[in-house]
Protein backbone atom coordinates (compact mmCIF):
# COMPACT_ATOMS: atom_id res chain seq x y z
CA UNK A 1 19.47 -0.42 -20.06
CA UNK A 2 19.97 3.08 -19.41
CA UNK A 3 18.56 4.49 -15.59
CA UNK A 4 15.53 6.54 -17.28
CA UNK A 5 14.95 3.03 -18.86
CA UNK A 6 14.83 1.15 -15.70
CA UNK A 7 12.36 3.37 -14.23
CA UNK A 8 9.99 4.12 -17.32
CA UNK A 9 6.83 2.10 -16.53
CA UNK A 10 5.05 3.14 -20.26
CA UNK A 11 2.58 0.73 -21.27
CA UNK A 12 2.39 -0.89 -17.87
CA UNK A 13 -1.16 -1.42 -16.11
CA UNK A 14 -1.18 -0.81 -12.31
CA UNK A 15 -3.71 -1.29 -9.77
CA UNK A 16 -3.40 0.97 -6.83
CA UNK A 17 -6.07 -0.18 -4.40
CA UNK A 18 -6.54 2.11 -1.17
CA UNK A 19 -6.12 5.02 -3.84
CA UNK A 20 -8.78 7.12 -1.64
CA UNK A 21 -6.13 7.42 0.90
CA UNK A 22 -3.28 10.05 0.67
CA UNK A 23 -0.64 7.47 0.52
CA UNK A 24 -2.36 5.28 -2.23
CA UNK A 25 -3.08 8.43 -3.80
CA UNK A 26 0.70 9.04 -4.05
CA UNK A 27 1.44 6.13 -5.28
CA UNK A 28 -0.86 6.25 -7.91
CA UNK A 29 0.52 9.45 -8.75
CA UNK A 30 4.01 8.07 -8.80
CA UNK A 31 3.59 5.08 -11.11
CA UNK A 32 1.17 7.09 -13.36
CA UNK A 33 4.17 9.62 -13.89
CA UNK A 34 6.68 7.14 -14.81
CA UNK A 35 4.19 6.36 -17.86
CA UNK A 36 1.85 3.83 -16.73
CA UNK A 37 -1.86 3.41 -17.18
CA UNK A 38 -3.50 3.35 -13.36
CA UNK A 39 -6.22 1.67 -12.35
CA UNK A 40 -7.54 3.37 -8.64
CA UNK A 41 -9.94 1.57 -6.50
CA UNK A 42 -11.33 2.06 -3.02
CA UNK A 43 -14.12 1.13 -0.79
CA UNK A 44 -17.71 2.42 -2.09
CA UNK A 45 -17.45 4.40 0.94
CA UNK A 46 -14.60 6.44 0.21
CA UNK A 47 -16.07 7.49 -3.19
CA UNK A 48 -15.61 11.46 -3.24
CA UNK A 49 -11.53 10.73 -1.96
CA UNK A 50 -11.46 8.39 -4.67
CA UNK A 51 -13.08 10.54 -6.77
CA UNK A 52 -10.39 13.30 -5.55
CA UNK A 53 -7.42 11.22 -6.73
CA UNK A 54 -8.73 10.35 -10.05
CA UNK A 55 -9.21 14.58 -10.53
CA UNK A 56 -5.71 14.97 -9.59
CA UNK A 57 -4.22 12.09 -11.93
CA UNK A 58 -6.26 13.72 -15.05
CA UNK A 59 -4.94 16.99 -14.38
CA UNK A 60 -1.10 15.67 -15.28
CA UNK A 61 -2.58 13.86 -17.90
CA UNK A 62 -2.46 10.05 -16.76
CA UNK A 63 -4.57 7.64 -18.17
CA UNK A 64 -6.65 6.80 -14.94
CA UNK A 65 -10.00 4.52 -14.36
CA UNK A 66 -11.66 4.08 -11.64
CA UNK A 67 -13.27 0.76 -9.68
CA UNK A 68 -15.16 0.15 -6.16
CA UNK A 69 -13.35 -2.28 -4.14
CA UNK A 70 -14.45 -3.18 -0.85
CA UNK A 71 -11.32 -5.29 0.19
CA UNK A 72 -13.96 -7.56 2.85
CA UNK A 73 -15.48 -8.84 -0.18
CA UNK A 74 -14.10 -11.79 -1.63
CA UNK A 75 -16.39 -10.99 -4.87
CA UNK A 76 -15.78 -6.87 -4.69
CA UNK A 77 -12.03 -7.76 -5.22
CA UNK A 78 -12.37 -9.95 -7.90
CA UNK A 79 -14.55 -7.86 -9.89
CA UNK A 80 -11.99 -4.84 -9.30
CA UNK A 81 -9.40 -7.00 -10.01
CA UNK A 82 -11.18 -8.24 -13.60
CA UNK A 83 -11.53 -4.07 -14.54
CA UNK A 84 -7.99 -3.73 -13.56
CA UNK A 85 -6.92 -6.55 -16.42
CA UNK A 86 -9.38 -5.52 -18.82
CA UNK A 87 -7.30 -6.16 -22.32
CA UNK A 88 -4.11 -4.78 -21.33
CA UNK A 89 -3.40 -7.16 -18.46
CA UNK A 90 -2.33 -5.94 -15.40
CA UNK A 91 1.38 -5.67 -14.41
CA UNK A 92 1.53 -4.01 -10.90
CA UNK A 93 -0.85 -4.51 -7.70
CA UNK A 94 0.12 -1.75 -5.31
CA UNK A 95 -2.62 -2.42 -1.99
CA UNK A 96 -2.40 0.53 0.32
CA UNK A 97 -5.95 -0.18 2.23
CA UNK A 98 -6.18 -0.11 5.83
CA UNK A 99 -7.65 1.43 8.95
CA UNK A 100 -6.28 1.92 12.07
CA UNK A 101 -8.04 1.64 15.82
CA UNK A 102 -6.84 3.84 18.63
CA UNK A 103 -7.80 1.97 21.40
CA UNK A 104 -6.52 0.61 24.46
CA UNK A 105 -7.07 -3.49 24.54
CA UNK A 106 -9.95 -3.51 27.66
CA UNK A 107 -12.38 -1.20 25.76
CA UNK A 108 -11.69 -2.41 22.13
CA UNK A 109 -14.58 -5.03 20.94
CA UNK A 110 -14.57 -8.44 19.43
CA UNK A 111 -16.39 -6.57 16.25
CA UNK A 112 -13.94 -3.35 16.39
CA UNK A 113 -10.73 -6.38 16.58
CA UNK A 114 -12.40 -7.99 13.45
CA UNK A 115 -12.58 -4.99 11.24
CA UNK A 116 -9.29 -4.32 11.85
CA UNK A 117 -8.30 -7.54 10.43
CA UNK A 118 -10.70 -8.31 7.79
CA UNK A 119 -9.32 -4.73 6.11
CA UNK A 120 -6.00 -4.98 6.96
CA UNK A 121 -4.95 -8.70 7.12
CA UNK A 122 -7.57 -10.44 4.78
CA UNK A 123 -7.61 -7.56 3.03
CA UNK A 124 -4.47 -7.71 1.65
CA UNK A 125 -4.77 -11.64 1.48
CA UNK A 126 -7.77 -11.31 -1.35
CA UNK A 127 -5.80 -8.96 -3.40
CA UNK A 128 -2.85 -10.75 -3.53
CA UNK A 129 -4.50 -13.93 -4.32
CA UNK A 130 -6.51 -12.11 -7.14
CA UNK A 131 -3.74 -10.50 -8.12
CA UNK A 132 -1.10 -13.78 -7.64
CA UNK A 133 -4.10 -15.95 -10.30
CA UNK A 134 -3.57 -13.47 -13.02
CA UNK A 135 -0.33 -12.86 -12.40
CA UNK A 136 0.83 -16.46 -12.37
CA UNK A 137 -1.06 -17.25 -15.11
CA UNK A 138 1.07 -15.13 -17.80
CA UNK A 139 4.34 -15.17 -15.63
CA UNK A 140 5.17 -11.97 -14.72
CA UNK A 141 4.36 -9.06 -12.32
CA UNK A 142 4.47 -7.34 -9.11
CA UNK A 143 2.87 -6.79 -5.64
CA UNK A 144 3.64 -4.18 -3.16
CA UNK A 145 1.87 -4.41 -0.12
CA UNK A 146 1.72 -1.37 2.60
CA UNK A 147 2.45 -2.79 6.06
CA UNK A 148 4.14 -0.50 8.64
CA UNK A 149 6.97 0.26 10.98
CA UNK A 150 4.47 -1.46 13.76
CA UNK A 151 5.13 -4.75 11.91
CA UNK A 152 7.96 -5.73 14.16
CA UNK A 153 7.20 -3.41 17.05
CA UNK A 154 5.15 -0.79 19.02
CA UNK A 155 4.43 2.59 19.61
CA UNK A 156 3.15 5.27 21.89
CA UNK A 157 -0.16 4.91 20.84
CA UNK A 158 -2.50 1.76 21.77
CA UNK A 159 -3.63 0.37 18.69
CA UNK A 160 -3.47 -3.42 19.26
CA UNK A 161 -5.70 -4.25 15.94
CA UNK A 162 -3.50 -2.52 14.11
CA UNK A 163 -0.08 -3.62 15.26
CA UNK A 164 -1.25 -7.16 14.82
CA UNK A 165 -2.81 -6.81 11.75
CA UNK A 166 0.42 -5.41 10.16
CA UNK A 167 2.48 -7.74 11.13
CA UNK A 168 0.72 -10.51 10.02
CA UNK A 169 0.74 -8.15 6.39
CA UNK A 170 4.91 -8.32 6.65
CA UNK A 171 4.87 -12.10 6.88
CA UNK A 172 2.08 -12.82 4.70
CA UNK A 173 3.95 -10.27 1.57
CA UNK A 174 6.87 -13.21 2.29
CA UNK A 175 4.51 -16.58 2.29
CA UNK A 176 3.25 -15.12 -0.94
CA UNK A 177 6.88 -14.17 -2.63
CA UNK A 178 7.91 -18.19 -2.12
CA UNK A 179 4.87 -19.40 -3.21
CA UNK A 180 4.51 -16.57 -6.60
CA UNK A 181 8.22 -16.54 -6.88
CA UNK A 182 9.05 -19.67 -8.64
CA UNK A 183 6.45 -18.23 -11.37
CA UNK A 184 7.74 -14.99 -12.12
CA UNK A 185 5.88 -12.73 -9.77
CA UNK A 186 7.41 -10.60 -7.13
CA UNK A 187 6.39 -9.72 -3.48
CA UNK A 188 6.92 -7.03 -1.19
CA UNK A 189 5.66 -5.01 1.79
CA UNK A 190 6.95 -1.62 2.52
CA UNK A 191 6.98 -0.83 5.91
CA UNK A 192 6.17 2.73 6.42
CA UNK A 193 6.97 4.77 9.89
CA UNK A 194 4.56 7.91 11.03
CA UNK A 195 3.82 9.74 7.75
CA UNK A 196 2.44 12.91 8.66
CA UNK A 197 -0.16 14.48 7.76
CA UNK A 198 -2.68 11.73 6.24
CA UNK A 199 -5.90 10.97 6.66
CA UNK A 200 -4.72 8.50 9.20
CA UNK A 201 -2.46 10.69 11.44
CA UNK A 202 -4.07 13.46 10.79
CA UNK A 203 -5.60 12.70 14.50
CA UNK A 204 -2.27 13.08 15.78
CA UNK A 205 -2.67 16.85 15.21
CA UNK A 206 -4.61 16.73 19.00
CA UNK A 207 -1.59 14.85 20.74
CA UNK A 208 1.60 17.17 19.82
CA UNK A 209 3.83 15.69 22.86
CA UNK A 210 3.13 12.14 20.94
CA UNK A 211 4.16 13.76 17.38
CA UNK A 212 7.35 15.04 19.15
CA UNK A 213 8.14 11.58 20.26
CA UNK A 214 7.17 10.40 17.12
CA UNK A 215 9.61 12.95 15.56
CA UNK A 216 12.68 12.40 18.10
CA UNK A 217 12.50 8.43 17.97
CA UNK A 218 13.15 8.57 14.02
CA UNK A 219 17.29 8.94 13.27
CA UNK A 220 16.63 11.88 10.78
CA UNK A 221 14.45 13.54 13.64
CA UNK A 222 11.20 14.14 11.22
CA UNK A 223 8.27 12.61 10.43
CA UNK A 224 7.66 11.41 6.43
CA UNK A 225 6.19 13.82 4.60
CA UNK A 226 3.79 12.33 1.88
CA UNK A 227 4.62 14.50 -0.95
CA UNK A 228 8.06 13.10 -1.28
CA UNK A 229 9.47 10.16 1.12
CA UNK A 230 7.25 7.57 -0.89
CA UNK A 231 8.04 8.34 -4.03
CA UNK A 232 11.63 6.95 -4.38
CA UNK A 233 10.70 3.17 -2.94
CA UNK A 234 7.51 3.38 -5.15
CA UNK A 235 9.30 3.96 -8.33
CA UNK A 236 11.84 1.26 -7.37
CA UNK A 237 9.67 -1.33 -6.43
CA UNK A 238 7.40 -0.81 -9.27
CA UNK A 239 9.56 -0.85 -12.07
CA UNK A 240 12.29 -2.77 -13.58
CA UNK A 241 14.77 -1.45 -11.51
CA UNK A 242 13.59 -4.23 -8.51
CA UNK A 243 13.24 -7.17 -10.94
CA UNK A 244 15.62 -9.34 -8.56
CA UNK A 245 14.08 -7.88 -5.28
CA UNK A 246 11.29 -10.09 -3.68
CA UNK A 247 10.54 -11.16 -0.37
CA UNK A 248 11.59 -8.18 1.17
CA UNK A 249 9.69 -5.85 3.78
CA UNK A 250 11.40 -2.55 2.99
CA UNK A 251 11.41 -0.27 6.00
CA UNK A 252 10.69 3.65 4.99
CA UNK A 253 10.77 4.83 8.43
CA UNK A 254 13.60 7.33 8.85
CA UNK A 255 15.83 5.15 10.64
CA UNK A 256 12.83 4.52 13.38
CA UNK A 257 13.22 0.28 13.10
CA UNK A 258 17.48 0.67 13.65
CA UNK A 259 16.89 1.04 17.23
């Protein structure tokens, strides 16, 4: 198999759920560039981003379709997961949903704790079980779930929803690999540092002394930049190229986790 081989995802399905979001949108754009057919799905809410990404996938001339998917909802997912089969099957779940809270622990609420979890955490616990049933089922495919450098530690910035929840993505993405693995299916959670900007840092744009420290804690002294540090871990864990790689939470973080 030759490399452009190994990466060439023609005639692959892949659901990119979270595709409203500039990350998700980049990875839809990344996957529907190495040939594959992209199915882009989002919370109702989030309609005109989504909207936005499936503009920008027809202009390079991928095959794109579009689904709600309101990642709380137990029967949203499984309807968005039913479109994303359709009669081609589906060969690649790629679930980049979240929010984040900034909020110190004494004034966050028991409701603002729970959204944080139900998107994040259960979230990503529907589509992979969706996703695992089809999968499964014909023996074959892959999940990449988006987790974060906060997995394993903490930042400047208190957001105690959000570290928790992504943490318990990280070990969840591994539960799931033993229990798919044995059946053909791969699992993994990429574990992004600051990306800057995106519709979730964007914020960040107010606290410039935080972005510097954000900046100087990372070993190559940046911050990701989401029109090119995804794109290589994307391709690799979507195609061929990873087909002994599961298990594994992948830290993209410019060297931020290595100390």
């Amino acid at each position: 198999m030759t490399a452009p081989d190994i990466f060439s995802m023609s005639g692959a399905t892949v659901l990119v759920v979270g595709a409203g979001g500039d990350l998700g949108r980049r990875a839809a754009l990344v996957v529907g560039r190495l040939g594959a057919r992209v199915v882009v799905a989002d919370h109702p809410g989030a309609a005109a981003h989504l909207k936005t990404t499936v503009e920008r996938l027809t202009e390079e001339g991928i095959e794109v379709l579009a689904s709600p998917c309101d990642v709380t909802s137990e029967e949203s997912v499984d309807q968005c997961l039913a479109t994303a089969v359709g009669a081609d099957g589906l060969d690649v779940v790629i679930n980049a949903a979240g929010v984040m809270l900034r909020k110190p622990v004494a004034q966050t609420t028991l409701d603002e704790w729970q959204r944080v979890l139900d998107v994040n955490l259960t979230g990503t616990w529907l589509v992979n079980r969706a996703a695992g049933r089809t999968m499964v089922g014909v023996g074959r495919g892959k999940i990449i779930n988006f987790a974060s450098v906060y997995a394993e530690r903490v930042g400047p910035v208190p957001e105690s929803a959000y570290y928790a929840s992504k943490a318990g993505v990280a070990n969840l993405s591994r539960s799931m690999a033993c229990e798919f693995g044995p059946h053909g299916v791969q699992v993994n959670c990429l574990a992004l540092g600051v990306f800057y900007p995106t519709n979730m840092t964007a914020p960040l744009r107010d606290a410039p002394e935080t972005l510097r420290w954000m900046e100087d804690r990372t070993l190559l002294k940046r911050l990701g930049d989401p029109e090119r540090d995804l794109d290589g871990i994307v391709t690799l864990l979507a195609s061929k190229a990873s087909d002994y790689i599961t298990g594994q939470v992948i830290y993209v973080d410019g060297g931020w986790s290595a100390w």
